[in-house]
C-alpha atoms as a PDB file:
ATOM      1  CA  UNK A   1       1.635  37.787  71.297  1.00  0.00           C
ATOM      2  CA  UNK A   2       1.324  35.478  74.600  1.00  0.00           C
ATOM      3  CA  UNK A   3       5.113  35.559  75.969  1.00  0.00           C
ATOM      4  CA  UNK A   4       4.846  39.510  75.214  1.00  0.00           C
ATOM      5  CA  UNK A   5       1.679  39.547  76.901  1.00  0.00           C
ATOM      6  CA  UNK A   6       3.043  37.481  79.763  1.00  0.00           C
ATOM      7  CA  UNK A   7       6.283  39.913  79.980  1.00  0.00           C
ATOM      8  CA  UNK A   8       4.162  42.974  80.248  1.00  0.00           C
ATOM      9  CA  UNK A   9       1.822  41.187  83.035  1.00  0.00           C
ATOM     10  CA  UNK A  10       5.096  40.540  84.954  1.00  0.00           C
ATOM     11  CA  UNK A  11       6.418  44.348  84.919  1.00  0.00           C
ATOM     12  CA  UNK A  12       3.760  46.571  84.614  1.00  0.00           C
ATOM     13  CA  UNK A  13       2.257  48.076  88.071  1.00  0.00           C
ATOM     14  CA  UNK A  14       5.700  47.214  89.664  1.00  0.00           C
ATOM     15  CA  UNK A  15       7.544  50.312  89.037  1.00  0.00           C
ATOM     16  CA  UNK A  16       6.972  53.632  87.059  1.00  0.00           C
ATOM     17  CA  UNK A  17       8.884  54.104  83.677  1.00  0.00           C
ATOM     18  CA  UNK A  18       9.922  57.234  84.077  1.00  0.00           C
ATOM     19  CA  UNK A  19      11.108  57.619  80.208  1.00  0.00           C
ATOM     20  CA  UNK A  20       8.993  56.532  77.179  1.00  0.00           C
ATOM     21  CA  UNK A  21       8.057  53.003  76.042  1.00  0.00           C
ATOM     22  CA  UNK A  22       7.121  51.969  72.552  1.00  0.00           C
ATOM     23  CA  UNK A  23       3.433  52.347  71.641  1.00  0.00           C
ATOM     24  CA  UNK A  24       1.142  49.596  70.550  1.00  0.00           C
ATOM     25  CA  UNK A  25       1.639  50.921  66.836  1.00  0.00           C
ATOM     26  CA  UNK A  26       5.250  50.598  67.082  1.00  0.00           C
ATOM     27  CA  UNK A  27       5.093  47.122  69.000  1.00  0.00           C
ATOM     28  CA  UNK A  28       2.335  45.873  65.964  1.00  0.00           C
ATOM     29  CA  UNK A  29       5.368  47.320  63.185  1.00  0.00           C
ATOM     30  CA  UNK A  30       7.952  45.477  64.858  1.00  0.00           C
ATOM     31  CA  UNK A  31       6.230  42.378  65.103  1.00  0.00           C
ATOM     32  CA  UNK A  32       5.103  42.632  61.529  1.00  0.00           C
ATOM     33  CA  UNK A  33       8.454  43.787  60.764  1.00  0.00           C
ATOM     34  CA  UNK A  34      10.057  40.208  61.966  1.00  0.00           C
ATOM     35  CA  UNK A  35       7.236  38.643  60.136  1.00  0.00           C
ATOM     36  CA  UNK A  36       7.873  40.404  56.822  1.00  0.00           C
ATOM     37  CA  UNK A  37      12.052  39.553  57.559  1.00  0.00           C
ATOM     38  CA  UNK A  38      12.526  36.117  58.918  1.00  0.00           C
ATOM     39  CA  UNK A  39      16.300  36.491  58.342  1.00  0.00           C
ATOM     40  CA  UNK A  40      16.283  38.723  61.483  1.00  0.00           C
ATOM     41  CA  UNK A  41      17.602  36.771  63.854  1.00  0.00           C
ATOM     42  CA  UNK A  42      20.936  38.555  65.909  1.00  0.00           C
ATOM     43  CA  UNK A  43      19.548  41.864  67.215  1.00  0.00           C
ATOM     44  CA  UNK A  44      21.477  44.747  69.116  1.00  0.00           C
ATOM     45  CA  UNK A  45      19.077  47.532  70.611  1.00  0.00           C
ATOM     46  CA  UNK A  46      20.306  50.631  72.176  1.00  0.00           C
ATOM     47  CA  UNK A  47      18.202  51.793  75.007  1.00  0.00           C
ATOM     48  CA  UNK A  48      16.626  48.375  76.837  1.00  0.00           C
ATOM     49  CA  UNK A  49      15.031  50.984  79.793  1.00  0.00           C
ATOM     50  CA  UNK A  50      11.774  49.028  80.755  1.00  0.00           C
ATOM     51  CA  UNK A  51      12.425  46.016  78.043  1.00  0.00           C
ATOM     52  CA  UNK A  52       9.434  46.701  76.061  1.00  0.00           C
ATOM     53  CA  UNK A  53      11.262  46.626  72.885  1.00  0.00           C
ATOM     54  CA  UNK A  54      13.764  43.541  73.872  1.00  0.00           C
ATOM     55  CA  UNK A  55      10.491  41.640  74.686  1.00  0.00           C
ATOM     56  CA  UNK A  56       8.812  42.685  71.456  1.00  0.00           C
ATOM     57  CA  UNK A  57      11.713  41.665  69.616  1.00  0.00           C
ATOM     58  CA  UNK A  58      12.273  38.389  71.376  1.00  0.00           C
ATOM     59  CA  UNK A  59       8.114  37.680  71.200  1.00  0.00           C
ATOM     60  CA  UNK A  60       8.443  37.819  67.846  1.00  0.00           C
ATOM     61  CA  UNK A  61      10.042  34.830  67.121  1.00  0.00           C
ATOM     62  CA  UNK A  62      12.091  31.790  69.344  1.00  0.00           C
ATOM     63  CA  UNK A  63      14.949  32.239  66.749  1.00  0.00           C
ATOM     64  CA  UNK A  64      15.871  35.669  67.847  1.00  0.00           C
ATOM     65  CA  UNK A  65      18.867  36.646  70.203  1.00  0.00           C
ATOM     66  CA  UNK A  66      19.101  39.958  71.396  1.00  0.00           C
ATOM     67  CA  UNK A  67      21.915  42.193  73.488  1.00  0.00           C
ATOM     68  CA  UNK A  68      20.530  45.362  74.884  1.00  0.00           C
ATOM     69  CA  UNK A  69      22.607  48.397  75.473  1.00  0.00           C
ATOM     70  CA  UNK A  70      21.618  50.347  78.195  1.00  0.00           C
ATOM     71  CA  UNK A  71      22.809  53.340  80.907  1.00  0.00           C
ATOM     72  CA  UNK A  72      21.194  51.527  83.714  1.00  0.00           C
ATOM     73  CA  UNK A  73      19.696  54.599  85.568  1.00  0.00           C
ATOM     74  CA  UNK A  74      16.512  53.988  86.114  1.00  0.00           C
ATOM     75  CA  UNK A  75      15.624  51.530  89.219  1.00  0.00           C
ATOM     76  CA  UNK A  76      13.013  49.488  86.922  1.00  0.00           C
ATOM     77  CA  UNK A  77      16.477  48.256  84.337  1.00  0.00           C
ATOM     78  CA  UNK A  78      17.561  45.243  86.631  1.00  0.00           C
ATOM     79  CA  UNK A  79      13.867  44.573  87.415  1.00  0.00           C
ATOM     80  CA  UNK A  80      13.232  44.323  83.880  1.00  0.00           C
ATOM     81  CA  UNK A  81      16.058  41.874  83.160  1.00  0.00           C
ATOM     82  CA  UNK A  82      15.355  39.529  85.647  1.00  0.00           C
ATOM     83  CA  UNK A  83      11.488  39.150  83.979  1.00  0.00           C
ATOM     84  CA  UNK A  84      13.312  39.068  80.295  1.00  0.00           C
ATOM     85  CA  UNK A  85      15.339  36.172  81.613  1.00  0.00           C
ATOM     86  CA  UNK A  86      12.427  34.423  83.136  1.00  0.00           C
ATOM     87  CA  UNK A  87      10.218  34.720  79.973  1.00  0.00           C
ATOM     88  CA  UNK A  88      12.767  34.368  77.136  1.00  0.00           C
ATOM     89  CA  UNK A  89      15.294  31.982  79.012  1.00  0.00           C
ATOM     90  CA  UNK A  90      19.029  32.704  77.105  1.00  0.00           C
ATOM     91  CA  UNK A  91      18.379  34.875  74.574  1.00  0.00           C
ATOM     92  CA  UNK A  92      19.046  38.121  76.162  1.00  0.00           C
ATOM     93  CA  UNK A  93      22.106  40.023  77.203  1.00  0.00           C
ATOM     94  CA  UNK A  94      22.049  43.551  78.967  1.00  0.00           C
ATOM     95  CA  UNK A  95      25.515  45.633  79.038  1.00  0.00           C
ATOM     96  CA  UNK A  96      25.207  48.318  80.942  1.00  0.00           C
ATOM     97  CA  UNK A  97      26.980  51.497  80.648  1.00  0.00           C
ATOM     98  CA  UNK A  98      26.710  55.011  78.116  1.00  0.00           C
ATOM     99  CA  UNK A  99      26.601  53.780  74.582  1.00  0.00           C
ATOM    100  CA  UNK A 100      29.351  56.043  73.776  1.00  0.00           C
ATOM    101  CA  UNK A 101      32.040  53.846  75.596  1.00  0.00           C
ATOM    102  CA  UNK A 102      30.086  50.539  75.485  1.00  0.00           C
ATOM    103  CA  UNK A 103      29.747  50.195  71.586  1.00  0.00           C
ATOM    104  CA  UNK A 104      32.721  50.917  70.565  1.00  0.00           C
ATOM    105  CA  UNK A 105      34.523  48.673  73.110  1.00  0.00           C
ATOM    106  CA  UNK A 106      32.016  45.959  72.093  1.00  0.00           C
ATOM    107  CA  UNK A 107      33.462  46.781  68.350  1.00  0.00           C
ATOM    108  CA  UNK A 108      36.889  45.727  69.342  1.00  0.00           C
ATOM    109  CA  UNK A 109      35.695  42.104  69.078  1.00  0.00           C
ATOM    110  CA  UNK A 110      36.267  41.678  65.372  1.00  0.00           C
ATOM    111  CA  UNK A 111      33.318  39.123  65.828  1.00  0.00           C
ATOM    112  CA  UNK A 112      31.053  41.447  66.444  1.00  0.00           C
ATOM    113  CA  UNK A 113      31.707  43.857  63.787  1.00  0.00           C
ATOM    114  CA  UNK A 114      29.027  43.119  60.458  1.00  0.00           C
ATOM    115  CA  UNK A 115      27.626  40.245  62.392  1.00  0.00           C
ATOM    116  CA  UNK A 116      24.089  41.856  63.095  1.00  0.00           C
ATOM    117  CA  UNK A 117      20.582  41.527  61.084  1.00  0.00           C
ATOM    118  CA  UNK A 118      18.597  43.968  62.712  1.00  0.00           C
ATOM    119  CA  UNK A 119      20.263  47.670  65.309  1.00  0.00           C
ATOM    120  CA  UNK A 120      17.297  49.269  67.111  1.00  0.00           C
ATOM    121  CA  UNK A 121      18.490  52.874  67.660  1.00  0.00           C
ATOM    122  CA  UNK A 122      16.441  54.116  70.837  1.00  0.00           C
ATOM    123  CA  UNK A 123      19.004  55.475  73.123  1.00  0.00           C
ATOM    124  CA  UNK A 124      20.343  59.236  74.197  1.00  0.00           C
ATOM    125  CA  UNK A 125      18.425  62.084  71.832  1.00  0.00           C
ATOM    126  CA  UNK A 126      21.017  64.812  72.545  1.00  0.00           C
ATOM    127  CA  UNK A 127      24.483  64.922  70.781  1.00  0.00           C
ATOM    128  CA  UNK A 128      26.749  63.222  70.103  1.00  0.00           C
ATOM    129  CA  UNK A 129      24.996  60.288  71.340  1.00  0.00           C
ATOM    130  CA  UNK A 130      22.801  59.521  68.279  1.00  0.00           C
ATOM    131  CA  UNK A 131      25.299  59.745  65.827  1.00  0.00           C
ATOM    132  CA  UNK A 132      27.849  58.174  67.559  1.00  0.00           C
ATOM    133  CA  UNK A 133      25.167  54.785  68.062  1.00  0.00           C
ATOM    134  CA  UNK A 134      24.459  54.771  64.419  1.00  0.00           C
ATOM    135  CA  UNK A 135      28.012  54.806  63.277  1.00  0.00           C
ATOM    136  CA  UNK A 136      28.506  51.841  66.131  1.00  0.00           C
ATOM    137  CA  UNK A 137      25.181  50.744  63.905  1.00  0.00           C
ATOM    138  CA  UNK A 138      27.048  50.972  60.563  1.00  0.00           C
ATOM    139  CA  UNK A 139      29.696  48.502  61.671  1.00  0.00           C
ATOM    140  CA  UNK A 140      27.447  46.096  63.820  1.00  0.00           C
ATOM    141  CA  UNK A 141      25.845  45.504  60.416  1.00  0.00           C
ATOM    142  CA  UNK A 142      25.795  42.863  58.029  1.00  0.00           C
ATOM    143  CA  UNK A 143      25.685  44.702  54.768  1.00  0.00           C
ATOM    144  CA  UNK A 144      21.986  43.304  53.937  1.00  0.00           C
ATOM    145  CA  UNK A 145      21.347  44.189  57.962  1.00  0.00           C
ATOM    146  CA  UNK A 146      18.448  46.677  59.159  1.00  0.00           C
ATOM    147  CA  UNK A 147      18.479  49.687  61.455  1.00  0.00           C
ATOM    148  CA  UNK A 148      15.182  51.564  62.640  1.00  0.00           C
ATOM    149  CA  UNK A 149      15.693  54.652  64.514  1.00  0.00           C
ATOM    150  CA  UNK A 150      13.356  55.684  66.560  1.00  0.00           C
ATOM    151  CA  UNK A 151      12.588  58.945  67.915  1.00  0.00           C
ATOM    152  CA  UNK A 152      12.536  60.485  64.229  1.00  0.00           C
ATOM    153  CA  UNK A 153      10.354  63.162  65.414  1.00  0.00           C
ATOM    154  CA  UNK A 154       9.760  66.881  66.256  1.00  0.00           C
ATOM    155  CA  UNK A 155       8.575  66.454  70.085  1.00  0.00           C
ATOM    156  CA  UNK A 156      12.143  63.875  70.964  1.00  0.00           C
ATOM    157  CA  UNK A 157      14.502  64.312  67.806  1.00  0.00           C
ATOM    158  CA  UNK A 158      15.238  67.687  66.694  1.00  0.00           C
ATOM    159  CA  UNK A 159      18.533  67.984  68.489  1.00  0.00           C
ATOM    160  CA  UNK A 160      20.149  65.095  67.872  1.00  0.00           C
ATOM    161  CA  UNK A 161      18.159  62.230  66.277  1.00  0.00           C
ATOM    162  CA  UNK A 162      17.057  63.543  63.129  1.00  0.00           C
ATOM    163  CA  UNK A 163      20.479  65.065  62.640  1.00  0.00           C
ATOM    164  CA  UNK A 164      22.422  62.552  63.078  1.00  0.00           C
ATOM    165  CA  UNK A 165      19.968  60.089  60.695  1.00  0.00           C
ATOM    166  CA  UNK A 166      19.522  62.940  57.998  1.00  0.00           C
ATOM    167  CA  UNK A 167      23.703  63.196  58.138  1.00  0.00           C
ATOM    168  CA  UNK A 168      23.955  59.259  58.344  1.00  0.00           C
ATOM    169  CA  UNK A 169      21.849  59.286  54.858  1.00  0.00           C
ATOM    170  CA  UNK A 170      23.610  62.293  53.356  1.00  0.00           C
ATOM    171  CA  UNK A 171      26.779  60.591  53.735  1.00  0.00           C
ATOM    172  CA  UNK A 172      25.666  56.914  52.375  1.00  0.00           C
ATOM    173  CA  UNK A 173      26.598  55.184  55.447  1.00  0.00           C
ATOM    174  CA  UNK A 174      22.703  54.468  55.111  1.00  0.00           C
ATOM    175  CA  UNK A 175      20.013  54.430  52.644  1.00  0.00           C
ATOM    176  CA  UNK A 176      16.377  55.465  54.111  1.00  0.00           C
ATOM    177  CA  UNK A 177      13.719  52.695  53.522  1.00  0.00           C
ATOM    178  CA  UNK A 178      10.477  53.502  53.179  1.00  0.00           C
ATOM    179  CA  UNK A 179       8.757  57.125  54.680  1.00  0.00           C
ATOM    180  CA  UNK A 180       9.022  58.205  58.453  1.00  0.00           C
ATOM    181  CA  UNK A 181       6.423  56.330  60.408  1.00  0.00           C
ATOM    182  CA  UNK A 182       4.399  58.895  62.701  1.00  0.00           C
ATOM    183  CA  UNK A 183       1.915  58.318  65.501  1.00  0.00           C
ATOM    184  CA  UNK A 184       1.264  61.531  67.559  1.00  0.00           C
ATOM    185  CA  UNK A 185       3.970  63.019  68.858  1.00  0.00           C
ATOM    186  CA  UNK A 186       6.226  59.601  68.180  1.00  0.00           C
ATOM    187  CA  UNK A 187       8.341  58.665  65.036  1.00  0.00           C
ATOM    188  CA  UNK A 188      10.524  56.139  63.499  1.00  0.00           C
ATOM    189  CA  UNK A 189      12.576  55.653  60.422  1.00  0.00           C
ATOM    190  CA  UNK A 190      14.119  52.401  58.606  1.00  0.00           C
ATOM    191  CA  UNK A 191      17.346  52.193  56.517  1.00  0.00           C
ATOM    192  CA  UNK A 192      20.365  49.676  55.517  1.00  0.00           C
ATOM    193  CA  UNK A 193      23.912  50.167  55.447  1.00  0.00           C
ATOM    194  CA  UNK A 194      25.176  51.121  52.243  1.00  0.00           C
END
């Protein structure tokens, strides 16, 4: 984990987060995560905030290109991008912007539509913001692709993350893979588009 290391040396201590980061139990599952599927390579997160996760994904192997989705609010986003783009050199891209406008219009590029291995749902918790970004996440897919929500959990999902995943199952866009993953008051969930 050196260039993750390296990326949290460069941005931690220089600002606050004032919103949650990932916790070393989710960074350890994502990283064993890539391991496990090494035909991850084109990932779309929503929610870059501090660029934990972008740097987690991009730390876990050279092969993987990643284009965060973020509403650019907090003073520490365009601090964080500069350090992404100093330790992983061209393999990020930030669009900036509520999800809600910014993945759809990104969907009007037929290219982009089914072209994606891996979405990272970790954006707004309140509707209709989740289930909008998982229906963006439905068509960003390739049809063997991955989504992990995260935020499955009673303290930040009962309004509109779990929801909008428990609909997004009901109504096979998505198949659930594997049980809810909970770490004190955190939580995350895997599926594929079915």
């Amino acid at each position: 984990m050196g260039l993750l290391d390296h990326y949290r040396q460069q941005v931690w201590g220089k600002f606050e987060v004032a919103e949650g980061e990932l916790i070393p139990e989710q960074l350890d599952f994502l990283h064993a995560f890539l391991r496990t599927h090494t035909e991850v390579r084109k990932v779309i997160e929503v929610g870059f905030n501090a660029g934990l996760s972008a740097a987690t994904f991009l730390s876990g192997r050279g092969d993987i290109q990643v284009i965060s989705f973020d509403l650019g609010f907090w003073g520490h986003v365009p601090v964080a991008k500069r350090v992404i783009d100093q330790v992983f050199p061209g393999r990020h891209q930030l669009i900036l912007g509520n999800s809600l406008e910014t993945l759809p219009a990104f969907l009007t590029d037929v290219a982009n539509q089914h072209a994606y291995d891996l979405v990272f749902v970790d954006g707004g918790h309140e509707p209709p913001v989740p289930a909008s970004d998982l229906q963006c996440a439905h068509q960003l897919l390739k049809p063997v692709g991955w989504v992990i929500v995260d935020d499955y959990c009673d303290w930040y999902g009962p309004r509109g993350v779990i929801p909008a995943w428990n609909a997004a199952v009901a109504s096979r866009e998505f198949v659930q893979i594997g049980p809810v993953h909970t770490i004190d008051d955190r939580g995350w969930v895997c599926g594929q588009p079915l």
